[in-house]
PDB file of N, CA and C in Angstrom:
ATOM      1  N   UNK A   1      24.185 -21.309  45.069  1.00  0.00           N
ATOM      2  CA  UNK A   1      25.448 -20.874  45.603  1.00  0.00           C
ATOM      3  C   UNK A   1      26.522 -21.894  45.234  1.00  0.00           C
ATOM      4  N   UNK A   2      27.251 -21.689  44.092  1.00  0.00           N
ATOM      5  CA  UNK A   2      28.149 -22.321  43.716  1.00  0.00           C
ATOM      6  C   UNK A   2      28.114 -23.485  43.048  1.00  0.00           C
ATOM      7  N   UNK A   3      27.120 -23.203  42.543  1.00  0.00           N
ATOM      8  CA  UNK A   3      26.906 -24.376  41.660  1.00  0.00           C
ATOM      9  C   UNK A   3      26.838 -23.970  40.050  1.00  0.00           C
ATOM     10  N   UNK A   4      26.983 -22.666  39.595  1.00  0.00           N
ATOM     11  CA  UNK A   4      27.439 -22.247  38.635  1.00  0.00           C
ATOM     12  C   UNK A   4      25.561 -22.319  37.121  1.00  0.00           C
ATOM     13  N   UNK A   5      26.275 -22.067  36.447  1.00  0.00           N
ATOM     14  CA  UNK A   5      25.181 -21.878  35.204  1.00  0.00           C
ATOM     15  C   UNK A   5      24.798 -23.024  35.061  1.00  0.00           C
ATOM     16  N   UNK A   6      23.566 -23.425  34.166  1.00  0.00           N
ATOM     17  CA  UNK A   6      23.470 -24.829  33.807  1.00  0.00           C
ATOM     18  C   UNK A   6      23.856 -25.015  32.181  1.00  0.00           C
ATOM     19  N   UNK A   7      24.048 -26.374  32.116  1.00  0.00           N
ATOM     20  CA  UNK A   7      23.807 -27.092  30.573  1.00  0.00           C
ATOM     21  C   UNK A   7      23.537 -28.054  30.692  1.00  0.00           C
ATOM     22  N   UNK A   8      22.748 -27.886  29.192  1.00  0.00           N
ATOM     23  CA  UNK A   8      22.530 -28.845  28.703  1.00  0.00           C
ATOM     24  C   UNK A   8      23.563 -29.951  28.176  1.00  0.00           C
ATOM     25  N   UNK A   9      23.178 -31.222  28.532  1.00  0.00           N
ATOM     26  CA  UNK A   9      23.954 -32.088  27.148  1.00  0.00           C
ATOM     27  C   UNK A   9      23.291 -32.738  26.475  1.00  0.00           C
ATOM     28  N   UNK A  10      23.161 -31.715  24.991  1.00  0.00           N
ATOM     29  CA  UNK A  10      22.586 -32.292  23.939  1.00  0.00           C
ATOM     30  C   UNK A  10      22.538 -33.647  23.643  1.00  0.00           C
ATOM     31  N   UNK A  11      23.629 -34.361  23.522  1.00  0.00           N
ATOM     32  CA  UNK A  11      23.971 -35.682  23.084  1.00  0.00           C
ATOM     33  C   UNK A  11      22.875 -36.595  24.101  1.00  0.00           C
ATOM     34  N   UNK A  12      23.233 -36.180  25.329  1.00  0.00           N
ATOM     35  CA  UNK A  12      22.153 -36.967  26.753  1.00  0.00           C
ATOM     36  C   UNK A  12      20.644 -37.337  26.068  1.00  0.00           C
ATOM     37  N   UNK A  13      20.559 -35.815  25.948  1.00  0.00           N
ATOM     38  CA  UNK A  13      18.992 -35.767  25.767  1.00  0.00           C
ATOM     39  C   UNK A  13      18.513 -36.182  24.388  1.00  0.00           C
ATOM     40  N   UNK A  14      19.424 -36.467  23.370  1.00  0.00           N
ATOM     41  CA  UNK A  14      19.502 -36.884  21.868  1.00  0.00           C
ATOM     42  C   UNK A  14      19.288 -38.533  22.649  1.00  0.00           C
ATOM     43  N   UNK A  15      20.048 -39.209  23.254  1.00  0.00           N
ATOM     44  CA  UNK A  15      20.023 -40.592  23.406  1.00  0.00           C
ATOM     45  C   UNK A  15      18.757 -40.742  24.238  1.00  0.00           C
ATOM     46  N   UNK A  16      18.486 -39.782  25.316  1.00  0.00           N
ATOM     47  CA  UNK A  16      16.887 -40.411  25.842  1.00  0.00           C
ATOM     48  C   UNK A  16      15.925 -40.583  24.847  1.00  0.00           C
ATOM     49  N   UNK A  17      15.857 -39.518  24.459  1.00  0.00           N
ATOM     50  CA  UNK A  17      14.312 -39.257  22.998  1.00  0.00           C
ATOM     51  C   UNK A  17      14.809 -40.214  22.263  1.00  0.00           C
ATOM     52  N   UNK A  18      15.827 -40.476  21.392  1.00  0.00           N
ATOM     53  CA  UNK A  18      15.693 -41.930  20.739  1.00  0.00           C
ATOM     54  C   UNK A  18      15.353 -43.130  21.513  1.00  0.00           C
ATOM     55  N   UNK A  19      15.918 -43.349  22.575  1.00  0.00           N
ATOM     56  CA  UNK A  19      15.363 -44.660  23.378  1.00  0.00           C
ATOM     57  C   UNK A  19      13.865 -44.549  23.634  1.00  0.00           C
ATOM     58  N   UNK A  20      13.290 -43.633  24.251  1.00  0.00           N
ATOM     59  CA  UNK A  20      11.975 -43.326  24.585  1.00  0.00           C
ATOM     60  C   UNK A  20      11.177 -43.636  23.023  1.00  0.00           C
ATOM     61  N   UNK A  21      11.241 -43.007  22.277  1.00  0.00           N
ATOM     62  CA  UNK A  21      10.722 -43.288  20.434  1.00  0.00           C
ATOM     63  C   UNK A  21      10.930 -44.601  20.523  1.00  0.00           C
ATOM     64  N   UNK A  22      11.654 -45.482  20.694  1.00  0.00           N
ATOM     65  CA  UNK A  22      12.088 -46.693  20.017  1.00  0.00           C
ATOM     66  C   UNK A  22      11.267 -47.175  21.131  1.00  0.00           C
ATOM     67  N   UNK A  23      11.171 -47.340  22.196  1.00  0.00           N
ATOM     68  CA  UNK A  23      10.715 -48.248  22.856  1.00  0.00           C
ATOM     69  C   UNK A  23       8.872 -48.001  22.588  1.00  0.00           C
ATOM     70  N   UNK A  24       8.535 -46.486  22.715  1.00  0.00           N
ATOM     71  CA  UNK A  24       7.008 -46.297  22.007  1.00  0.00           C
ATOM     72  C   UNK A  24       6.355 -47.208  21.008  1.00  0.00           C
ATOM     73  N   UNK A  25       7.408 -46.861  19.639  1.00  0.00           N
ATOM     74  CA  UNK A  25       7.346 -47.584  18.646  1.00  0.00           C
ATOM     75  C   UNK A  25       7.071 -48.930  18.824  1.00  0.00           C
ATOM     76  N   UNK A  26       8.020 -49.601  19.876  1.00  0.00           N
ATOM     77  CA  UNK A  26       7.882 -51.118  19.529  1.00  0.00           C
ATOM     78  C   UNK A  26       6.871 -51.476  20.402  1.00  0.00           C
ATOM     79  N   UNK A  27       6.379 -50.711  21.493  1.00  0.00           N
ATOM     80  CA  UNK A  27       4.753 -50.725  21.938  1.00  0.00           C
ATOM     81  C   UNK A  27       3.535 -50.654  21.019  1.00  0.00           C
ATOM     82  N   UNK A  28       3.683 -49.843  20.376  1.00  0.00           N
ATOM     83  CA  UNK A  28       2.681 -49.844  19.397  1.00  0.00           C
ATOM     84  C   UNK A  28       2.634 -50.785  18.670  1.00  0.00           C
ATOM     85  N   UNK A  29       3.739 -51.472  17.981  1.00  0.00           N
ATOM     86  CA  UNK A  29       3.925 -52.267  17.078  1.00  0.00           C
ATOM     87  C   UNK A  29       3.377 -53.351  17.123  1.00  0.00           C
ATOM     88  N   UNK A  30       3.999 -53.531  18.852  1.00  0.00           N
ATOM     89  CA  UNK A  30       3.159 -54.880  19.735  1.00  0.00           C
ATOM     90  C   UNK A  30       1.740 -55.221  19.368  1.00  0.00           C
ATOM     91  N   UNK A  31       1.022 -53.849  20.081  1.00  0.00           N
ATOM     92  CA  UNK A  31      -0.202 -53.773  19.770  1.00  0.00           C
ATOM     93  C   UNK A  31      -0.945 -54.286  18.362  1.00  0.00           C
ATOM     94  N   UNK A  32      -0.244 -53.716  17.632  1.00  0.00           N
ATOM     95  CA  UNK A  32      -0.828 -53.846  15.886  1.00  0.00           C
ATOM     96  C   UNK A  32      -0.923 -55.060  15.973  1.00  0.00           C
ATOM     97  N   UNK A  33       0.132 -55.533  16.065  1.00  0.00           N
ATOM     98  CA  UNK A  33       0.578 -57.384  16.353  1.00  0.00           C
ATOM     99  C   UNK A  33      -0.182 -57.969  16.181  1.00  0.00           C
ATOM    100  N   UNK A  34      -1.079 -57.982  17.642  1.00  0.00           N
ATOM    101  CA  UNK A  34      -1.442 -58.488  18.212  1.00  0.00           C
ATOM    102  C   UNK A  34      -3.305 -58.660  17.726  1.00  0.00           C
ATOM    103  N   UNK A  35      -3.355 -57.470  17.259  1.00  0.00           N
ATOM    104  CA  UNK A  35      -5.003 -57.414  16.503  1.00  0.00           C
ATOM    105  C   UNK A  35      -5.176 -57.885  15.326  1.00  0.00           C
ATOM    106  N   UNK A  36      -3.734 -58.652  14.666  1.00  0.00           N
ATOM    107  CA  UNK A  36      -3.953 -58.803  13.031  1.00  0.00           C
ATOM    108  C   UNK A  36      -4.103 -57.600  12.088  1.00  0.00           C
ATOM    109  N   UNK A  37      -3.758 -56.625  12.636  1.00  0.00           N
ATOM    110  CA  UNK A  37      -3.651 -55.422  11.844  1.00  0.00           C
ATOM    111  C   UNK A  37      -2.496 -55.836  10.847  1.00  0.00           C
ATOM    112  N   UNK A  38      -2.399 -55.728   9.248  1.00  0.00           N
ATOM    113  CA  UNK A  38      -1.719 -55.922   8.946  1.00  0.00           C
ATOM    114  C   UNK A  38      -0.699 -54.508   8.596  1.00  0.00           C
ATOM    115  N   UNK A  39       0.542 -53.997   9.375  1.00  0.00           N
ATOM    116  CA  UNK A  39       1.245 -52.773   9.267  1.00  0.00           C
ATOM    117  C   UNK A  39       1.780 -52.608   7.674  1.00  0.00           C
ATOM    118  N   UNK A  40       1.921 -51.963   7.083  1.00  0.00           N
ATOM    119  CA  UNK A  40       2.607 -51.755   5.923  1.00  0.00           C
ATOM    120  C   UNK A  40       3.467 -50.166   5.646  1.00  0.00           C
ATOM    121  N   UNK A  41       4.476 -50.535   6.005  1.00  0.00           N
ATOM    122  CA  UNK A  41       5.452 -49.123   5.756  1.00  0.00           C
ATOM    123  C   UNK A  41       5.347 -48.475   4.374  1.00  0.00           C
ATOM    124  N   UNK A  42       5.662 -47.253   3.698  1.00  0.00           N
ATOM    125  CA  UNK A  42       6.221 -46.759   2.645  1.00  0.00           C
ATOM    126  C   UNK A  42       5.338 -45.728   2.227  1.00  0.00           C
ATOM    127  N   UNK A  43       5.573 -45.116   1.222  1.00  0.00           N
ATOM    128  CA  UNK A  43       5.006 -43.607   0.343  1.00  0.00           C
ATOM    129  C   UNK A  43       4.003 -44.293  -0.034  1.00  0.00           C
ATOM    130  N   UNK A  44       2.655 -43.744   0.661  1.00  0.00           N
ATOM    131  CA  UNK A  44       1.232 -44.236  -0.024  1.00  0.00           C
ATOM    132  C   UNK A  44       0.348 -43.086  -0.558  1.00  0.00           C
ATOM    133  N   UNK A  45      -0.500 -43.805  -1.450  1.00  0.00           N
ATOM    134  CA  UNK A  45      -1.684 -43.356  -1.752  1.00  0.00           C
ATOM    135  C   UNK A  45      -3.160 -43.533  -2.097  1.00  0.00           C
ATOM    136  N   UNK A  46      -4.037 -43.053  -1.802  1.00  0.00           N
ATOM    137  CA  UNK A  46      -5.745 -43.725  -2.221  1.00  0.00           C
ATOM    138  C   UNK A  46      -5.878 -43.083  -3.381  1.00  0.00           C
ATOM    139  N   UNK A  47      -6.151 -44.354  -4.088  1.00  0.00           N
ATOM    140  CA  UNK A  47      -6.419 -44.492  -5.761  1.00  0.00           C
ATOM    141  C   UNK A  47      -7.487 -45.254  -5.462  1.00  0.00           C
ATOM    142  N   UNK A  48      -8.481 -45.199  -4.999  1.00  0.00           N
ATOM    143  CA  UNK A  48      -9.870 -45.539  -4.392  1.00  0.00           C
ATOM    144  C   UNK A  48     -10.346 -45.542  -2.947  1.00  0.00           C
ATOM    145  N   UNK A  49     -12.025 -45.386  -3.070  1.00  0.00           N
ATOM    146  CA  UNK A  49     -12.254 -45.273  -1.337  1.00  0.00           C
ATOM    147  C   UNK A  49     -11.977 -46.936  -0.642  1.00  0.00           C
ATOM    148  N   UNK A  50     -11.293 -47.524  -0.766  1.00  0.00           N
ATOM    149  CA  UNK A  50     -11.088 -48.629  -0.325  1.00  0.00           C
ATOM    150  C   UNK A  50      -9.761 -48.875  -0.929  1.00  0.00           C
ATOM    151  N   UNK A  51      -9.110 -48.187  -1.422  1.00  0.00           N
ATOM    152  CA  UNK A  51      -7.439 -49.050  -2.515  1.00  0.00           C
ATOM    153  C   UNK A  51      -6.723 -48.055  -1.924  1.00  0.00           C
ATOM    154  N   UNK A  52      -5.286 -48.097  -1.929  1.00  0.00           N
ATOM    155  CA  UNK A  52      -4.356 -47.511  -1.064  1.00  0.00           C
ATOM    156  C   UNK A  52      -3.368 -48.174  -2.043  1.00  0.00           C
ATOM    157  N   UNK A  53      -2.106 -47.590  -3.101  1.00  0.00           N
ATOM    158  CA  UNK A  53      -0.969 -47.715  -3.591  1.00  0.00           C
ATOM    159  C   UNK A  53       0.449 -47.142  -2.948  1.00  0.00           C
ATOM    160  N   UNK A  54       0.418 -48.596  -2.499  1.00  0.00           N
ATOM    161  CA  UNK A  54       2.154 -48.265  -1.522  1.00  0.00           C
ATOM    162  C   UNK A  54       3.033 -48.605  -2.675  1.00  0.00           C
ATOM    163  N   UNK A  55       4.293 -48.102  -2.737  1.00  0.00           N
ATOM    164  CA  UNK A  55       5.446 -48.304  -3.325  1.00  0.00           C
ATOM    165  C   UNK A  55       5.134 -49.143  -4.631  1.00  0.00           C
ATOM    166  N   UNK A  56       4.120 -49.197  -5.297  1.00  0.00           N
ATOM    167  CA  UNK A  56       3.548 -49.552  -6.174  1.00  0.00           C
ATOM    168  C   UNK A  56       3.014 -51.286  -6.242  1.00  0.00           C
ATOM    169  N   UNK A  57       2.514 -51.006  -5.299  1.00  0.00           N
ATOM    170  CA  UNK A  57       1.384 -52.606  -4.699  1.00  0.00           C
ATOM    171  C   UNK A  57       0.331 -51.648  -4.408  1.00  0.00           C
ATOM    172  N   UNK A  58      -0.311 -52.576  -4.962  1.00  0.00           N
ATOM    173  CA  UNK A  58      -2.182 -52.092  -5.144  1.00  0.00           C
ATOM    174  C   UNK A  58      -2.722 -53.032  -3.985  1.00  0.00           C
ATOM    175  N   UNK A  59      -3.437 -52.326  -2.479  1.00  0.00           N
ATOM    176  CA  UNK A  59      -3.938 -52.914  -1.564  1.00  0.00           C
ATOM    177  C   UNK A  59      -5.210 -52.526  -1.767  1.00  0.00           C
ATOM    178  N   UNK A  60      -5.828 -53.210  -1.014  1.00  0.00           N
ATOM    179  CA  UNK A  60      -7.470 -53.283  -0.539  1.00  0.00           C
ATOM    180  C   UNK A  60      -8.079 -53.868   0.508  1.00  0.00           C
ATOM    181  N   UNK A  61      -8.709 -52.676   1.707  1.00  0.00           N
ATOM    182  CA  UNK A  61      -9.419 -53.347   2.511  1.00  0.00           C
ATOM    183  C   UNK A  61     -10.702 -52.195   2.870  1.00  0.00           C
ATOM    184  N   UNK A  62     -11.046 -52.987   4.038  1.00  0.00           N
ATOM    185  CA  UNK A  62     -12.419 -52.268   4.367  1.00  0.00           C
ATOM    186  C   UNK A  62     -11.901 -51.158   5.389  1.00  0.00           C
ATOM    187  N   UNK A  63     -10.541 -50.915   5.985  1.00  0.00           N
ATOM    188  CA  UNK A  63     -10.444 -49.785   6.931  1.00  0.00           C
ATOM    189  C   UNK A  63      -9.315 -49.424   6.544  1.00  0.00           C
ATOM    190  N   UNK A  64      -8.138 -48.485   6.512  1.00  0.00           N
ATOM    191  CA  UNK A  64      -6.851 -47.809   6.698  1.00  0.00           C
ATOM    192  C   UNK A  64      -6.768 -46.997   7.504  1.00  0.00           C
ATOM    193  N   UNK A  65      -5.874 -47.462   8.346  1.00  0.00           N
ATOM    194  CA  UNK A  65      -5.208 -46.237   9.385  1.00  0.00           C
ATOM    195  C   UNK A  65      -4.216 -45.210   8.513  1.00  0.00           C
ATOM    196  N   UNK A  66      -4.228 -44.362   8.261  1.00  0.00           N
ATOM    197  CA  UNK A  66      -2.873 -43.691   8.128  1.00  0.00           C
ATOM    198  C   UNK A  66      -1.814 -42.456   8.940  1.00  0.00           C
ATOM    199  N   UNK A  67      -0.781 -43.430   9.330  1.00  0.00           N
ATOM    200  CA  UNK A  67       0.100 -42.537  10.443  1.00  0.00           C
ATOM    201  C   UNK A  67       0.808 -42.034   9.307  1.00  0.00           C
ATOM    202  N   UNK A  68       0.701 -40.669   9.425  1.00  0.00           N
ATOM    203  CA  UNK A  68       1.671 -39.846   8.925  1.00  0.00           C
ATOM    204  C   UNK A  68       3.193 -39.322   9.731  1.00  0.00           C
ATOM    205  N   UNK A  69       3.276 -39.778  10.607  1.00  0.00           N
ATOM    206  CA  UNK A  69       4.638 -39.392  11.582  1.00  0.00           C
ATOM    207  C   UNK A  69       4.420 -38.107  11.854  1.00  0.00           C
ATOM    208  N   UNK A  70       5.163 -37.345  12.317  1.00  0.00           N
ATOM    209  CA  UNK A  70       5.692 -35.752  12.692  1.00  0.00           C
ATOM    210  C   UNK A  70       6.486 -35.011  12.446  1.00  0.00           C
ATOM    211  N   UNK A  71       6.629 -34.029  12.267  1.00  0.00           N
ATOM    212  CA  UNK A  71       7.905 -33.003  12.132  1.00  0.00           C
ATOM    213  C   UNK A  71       7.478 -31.709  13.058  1.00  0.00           C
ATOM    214  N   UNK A  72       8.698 -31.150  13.420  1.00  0.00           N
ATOM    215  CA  UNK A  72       9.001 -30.220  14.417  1.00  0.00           C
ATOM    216  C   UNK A  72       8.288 -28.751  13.572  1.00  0.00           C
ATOM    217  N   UNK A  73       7.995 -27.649  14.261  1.00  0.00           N
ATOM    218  CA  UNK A  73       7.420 -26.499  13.907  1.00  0.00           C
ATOM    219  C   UNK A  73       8.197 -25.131  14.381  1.00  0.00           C
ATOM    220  N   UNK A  74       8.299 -24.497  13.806  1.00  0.00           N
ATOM    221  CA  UNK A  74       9.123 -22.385  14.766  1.00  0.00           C
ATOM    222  C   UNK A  74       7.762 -22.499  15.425  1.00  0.00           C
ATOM    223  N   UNK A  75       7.903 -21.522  16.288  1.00  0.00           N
ATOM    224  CA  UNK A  75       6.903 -20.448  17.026  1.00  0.00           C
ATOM    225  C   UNK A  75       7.065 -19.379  16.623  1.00  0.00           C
ATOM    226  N   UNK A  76       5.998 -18.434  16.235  1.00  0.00           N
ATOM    227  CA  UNK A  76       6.401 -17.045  15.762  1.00  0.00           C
ATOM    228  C   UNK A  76       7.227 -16.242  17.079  1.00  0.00           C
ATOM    229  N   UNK A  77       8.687 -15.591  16.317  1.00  0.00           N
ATOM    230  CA  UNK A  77       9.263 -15.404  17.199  1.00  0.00           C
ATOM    231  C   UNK A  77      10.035 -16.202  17.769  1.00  0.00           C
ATOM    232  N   UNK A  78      10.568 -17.397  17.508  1.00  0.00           N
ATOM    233  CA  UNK A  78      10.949 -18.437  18.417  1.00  0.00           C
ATOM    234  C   UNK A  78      11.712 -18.932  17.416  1.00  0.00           C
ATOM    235  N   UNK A  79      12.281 -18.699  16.744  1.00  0.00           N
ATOM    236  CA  UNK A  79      13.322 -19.708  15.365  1.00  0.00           C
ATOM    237  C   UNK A  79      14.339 -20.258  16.023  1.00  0.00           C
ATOM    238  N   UNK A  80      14.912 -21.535  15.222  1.00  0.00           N
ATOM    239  CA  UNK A  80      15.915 -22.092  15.976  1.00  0.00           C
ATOM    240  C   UNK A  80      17.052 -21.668  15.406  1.00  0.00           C
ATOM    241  N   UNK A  81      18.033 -21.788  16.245  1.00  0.00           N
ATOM    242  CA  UNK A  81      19.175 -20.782  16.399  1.00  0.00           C
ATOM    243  C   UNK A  81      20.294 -22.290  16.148  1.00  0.00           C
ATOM    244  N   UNK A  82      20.143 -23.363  16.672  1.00  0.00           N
ATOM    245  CA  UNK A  82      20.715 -24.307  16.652  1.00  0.00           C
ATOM    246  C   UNK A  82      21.568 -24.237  18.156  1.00  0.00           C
ATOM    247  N   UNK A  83      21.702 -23.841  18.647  1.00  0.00           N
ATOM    248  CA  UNK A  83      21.958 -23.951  19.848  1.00  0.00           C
ATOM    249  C   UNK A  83      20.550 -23.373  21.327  1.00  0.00           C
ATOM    250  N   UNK A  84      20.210 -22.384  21.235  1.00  0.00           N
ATOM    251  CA  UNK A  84      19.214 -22.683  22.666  1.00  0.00           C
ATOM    252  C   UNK A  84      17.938 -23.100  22.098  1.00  0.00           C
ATOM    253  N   UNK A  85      17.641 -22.941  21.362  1.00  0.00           N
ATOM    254  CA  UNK A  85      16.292 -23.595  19.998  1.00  0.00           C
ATOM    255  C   UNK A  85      16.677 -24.730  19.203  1.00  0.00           C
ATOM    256  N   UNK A  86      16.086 -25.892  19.112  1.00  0.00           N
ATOM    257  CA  UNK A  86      16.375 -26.905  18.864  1.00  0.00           C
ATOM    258  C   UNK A  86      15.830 -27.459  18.120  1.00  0.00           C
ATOM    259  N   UNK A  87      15.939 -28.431  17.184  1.00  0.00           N
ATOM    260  CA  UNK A  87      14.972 -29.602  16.720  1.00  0.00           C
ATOM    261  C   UNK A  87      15.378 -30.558  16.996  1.00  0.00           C
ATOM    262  N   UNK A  88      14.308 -31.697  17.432  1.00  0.00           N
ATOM    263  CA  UNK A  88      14.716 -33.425  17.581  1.00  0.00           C
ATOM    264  C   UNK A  88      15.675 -33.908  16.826  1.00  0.00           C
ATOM    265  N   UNK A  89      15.248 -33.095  15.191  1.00  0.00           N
ATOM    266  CA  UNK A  89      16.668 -33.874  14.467  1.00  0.00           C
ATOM    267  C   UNK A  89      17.728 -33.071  15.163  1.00  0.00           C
ATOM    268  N   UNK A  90      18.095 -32.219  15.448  1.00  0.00           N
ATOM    269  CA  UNK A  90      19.024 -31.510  15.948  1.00  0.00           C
ATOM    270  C   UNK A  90      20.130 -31.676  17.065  1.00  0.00           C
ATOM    271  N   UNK A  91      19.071 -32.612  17.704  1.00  0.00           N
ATOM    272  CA  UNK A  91      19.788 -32.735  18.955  1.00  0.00           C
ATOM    273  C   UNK A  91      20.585 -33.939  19.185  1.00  0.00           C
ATOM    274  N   UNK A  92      21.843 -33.966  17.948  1.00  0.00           N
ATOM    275  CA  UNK A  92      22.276 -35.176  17.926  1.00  0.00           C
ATOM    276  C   UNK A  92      23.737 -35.186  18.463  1.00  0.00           C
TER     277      UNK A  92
END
C-alpha cells in the first residue's frame, strides 16, 4: 500500500557483484599463496601430458589446475532483452 512498483538499480547490483568477485578472487589467491602453488595467468595449452604452453613459455610439472573462468548462458525461452534479462557483463 503505497509503496509503488519496484526497481532495480542496475548500477547497485553491478558494484556488489564486482566487489563480491574481487574480494572471492583475492581469497582464493590467498589460498594459492599460501600452498606454493605457483598461479600463472594467460591463453594456455598442453603440448604434453605434463607441458602446458602459456603465452609462449614452455612449463612443466607433475599437476595443473586449469580454471577456465565463466560466461553467462539464455534459458530456452528466456533471452536477454537487456533490460529485465541480464548478463553480469550487462549490468554495468
Amino acid at each position: 500500500t503505497g509503496l509503488g512498483t519496484p526497481q532495480i538499480d542496475y548500477s547497485i547490483v553491478h558494484q556488489k557483484k564486482t566487489k563480491l568477485v574481487s574480494a572471492l578472487r583475492g581469497n582464493v589467491q590467498q589460498l594459492i599463496k599460501g600452498t606454493g602453488i605457483e598461479l600463472i595467468t594467460g591463453e594456455g595449452r598442453f603440448v604434453a601430458p605434463t607441458e602446458v604452453e602459456v603465452g609462449g613459455n614452455r612449463l612443466s610439472a607433475r599437476a595443473v589446475i586449469v580454471a577456465t573462468g565463466s560466461t553467462w548462458r539464455t534459458l530456452p525461452n528466456l533471452q536477454m532483452d537487456g533490460t529485465t534479462i541480464i548478463s553480469s557483463s550487462r549490468a554495468a
